[in-house]
C-alpha atoms as a PDB file:
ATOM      1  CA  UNK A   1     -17.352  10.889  27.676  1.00  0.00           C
ATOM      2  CA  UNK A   2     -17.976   7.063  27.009  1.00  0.00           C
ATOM      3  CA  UNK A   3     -15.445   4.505  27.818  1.00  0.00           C
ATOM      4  CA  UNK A   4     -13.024   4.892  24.557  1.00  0.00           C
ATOM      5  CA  UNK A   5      -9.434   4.440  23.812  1.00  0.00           C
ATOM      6  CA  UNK A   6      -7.238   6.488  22.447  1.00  0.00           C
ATOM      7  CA  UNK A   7      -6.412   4.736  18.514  1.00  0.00           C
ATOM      8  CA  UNK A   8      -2.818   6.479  16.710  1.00  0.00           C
ATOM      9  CA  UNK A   9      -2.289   5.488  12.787  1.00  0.00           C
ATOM     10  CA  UNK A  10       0.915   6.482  11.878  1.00  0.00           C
ATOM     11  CA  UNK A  11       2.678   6.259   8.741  1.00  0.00           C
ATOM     12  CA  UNK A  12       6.091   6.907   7.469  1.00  0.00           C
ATOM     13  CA  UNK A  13       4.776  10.378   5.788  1.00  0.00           C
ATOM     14  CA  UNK A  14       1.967  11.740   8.105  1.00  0.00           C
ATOM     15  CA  UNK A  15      -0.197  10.542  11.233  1.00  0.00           C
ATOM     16  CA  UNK A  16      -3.267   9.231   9.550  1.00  0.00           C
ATOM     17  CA  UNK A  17      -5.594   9.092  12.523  1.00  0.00           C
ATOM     18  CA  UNK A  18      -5.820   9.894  15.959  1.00  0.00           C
ATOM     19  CA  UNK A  19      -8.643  10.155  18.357  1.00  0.00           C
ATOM     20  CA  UNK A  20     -10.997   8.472  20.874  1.00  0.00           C
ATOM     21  CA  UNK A  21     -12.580   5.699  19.381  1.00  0.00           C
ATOM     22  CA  UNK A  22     -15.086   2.615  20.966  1.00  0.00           C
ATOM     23  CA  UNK A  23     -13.603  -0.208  19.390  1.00  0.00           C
ATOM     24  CA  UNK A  24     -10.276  -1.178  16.730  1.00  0.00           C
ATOM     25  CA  UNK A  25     -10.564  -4.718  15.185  1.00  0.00           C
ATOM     26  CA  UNK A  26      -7.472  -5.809  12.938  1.00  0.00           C
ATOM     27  CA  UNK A  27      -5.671  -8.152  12.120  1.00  0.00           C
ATOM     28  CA  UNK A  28      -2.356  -9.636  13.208  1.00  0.00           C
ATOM     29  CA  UNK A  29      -0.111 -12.165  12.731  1.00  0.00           C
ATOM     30  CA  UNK A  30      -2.106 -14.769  14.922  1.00  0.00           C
ATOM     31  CA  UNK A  31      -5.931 -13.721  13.460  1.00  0.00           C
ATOM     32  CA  UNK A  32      -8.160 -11.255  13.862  1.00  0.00           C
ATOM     33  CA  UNK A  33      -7.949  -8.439  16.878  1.00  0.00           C
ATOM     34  CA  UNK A  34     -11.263  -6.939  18.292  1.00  0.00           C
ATOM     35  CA  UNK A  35      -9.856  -4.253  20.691  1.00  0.00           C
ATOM     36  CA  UNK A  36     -12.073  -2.308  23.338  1.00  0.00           C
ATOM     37  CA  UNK A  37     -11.051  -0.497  25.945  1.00  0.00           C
ATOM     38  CA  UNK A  38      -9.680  -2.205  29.176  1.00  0.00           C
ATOM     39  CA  UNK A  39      -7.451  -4.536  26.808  1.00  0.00           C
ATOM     40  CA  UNK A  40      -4.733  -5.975  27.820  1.00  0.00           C
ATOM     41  CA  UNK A  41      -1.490  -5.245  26.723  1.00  0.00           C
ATOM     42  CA  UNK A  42      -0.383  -6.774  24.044  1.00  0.00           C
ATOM     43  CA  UNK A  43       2.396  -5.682  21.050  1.00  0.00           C
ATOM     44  CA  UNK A  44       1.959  -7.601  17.949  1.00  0.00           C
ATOM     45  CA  UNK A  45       2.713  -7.431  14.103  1.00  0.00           C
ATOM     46  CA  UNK A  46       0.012  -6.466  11.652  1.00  0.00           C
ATOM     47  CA  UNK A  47      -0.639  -7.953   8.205  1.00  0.00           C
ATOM     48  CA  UNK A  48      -1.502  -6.062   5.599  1.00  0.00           C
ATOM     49  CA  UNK A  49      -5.503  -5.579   5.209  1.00  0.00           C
ATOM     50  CA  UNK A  50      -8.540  -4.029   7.086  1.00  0.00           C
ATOM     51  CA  UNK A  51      -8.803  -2.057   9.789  1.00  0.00           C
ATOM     52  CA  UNK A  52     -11.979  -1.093  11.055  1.00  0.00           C
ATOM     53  CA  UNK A  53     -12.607   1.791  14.128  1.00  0.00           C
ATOM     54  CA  UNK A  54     -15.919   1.993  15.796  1.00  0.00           C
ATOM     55  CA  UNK A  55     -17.021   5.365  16.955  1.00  0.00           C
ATOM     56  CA  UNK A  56     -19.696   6.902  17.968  1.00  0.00           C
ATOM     57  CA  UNK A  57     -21.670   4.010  16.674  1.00  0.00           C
ATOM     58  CA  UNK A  58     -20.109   4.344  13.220  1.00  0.00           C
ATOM     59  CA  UNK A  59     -17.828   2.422  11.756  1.00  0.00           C
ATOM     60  CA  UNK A  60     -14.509   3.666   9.888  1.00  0.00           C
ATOM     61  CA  UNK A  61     -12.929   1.417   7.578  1.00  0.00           C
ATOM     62  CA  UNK A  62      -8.930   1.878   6.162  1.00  0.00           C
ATOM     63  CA  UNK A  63      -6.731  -0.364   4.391  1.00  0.00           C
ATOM     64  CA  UNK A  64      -3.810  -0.805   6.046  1.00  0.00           C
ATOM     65  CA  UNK A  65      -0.481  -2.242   5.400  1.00  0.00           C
ATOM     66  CA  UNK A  66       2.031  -4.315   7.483  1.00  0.00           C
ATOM     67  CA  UNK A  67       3.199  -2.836  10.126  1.00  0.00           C
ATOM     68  CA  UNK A  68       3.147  -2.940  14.461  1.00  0.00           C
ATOM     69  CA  UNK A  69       0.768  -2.508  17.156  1.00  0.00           C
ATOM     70  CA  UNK A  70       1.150  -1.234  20.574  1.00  0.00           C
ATOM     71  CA  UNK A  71      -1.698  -2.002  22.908  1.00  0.00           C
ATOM     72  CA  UNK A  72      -2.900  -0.650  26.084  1.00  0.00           C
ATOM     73  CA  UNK A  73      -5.947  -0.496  28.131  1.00  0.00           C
ATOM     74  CA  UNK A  74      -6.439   3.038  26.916  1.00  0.00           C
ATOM     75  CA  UNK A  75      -4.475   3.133  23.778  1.00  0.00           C
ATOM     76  CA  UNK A  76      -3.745   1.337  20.237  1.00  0.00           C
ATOM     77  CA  UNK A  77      -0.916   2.171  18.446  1.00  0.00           C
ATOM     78  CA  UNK A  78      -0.648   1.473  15.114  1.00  0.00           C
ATOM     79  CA  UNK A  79       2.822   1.977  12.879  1.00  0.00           C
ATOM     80  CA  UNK A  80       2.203   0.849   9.014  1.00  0.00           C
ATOM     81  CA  UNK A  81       3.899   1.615   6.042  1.00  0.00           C
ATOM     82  CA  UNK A  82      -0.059   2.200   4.116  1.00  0.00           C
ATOM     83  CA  UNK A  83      -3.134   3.505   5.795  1.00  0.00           C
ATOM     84  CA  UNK A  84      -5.811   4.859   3.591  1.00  0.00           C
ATOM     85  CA  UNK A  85      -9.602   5.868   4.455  1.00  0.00           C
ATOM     86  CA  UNK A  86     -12.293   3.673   2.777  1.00  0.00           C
ATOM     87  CA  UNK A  87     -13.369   6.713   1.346  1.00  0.00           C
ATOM     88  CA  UNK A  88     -10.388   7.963   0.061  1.00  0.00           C
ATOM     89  CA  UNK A  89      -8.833   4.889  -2.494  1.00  0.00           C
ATOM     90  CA  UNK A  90      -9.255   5.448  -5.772  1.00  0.00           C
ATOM     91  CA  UNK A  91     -10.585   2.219  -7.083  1.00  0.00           C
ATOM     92  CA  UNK A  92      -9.344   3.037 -10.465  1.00  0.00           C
ATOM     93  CA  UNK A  93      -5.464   4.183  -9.687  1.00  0.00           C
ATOM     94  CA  UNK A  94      -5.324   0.609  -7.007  1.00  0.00           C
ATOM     95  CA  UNK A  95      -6.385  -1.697  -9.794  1.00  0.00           C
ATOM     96  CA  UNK A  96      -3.773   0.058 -12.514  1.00  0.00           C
ATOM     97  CA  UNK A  97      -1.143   0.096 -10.082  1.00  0.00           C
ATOM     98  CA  UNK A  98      -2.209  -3.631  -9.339  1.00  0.00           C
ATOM     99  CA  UNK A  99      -1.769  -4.279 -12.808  1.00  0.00           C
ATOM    100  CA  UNK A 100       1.737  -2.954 -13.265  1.00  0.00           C
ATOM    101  CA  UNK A 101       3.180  -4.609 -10.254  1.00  0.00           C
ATOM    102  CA  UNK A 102       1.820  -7.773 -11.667  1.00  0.00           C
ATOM    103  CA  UNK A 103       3.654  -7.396 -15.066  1.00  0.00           C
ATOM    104  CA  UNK A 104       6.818  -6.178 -13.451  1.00  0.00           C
ATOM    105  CA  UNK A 105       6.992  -9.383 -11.326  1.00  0.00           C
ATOM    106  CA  UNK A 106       6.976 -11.379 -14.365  1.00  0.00           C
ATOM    107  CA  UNK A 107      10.476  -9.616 -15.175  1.00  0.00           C
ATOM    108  CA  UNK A 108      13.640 -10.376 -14.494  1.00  0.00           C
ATOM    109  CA  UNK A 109      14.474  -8.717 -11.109  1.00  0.00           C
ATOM    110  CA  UNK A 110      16.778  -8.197  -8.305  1.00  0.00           C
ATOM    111  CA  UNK A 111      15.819  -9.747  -5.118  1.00  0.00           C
ATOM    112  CA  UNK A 112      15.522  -5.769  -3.578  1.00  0.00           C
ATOM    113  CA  UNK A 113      13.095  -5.223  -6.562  1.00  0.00           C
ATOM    114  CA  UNK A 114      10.907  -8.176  -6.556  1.00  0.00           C
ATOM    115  CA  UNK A 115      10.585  -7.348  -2.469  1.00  0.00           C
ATOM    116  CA  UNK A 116       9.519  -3.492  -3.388  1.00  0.00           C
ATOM    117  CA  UNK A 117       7.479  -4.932  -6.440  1.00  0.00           C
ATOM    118  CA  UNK A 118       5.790  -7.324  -4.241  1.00  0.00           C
ATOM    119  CA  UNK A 119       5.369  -4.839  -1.378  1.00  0.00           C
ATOM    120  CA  UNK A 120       3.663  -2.103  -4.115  1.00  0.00           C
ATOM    121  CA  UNK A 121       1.023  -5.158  -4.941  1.00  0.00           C
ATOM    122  CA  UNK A 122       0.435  -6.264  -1.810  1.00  0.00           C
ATOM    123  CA  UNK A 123      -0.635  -2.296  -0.920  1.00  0.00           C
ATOM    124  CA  UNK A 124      -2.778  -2.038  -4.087  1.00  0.00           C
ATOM    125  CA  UNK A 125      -4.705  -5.329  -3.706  1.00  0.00           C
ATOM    126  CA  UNK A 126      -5.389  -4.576  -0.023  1.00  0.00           C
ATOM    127  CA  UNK A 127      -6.607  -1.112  -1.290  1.00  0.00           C
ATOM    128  CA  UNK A 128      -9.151  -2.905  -3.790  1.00  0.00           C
ATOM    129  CA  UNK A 129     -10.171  -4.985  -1.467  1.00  0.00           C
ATOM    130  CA  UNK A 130     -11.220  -2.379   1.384  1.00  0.00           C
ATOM    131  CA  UNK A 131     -12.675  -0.294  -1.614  1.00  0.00           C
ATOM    132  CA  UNK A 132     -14.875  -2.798  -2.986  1.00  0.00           C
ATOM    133  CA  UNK A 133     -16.333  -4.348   0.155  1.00  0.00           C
ATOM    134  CA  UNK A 134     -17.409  -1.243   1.192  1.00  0.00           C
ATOM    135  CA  UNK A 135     -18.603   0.964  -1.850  1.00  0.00           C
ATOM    136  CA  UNK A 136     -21.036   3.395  -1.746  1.00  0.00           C
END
């Protein structure tokens, strides 16, 4: 087998991926993480956005939300409220659910609202984003 690591998704309703994978770049708090095996270890916060995996000389792109990551020389961990497949967002559903978190902001809400609201657009424009810079 190659020199890989061993990459986790988890989110709060399923584990999303898991395997052995050549490379993870992200992005954190501080920038943009390229990961390879050998890394050191590091725990950081992720911000809501890409999240590409390299393997077998493919790359693997998901949206991903905020969340934490646990790195080792031989593993990534990632824990994130949203992680979705490239492949999988419907481009249609992200830009109407975009839409209604955008008029419900302009409401009158409760700070726990707004935060939810806010959280709900952040997910769907992340989502559009992944899905239109890489459409087939």
């Amino acid at each position: 087998m190659a020199y890989t690591l061993q990459l986790e998704i988890v989110t709060p309703e399923a584990k999303i991926f898991s395997d052995h994978v050549e490379m993870v770049t992200l992005t954190g708090v501080e920038g943009e993480m390229g990961i390879l095996p050998g890394h050191a270890p590091v725990m950081t916060q992720l911000t809501a956005g890409e999240l590409t995996v390299r393997k077998e000389g493919k790359n693997i792109f998901l949206a991903v939300g905020d969340g934490f990551v646990q790195i080792t020389g031989e593993r990534v961990a990632v824990l994130t409220d949203m992680a979705i497949k490239a492949d999988d967002i419907d481009e249609a559903k992200a830009a109407e659910a975009m839409q209604r978190a955008e008029s419900r902001l302009a409401q009158k809400l409760s700070d726990e609202e707004a935060a939810t609201i806010h959280a709900a657009l952040v997910h769907a424009t992340t989502q559009l984003h992944v899905k239109r810079r890489h459409k087939k």
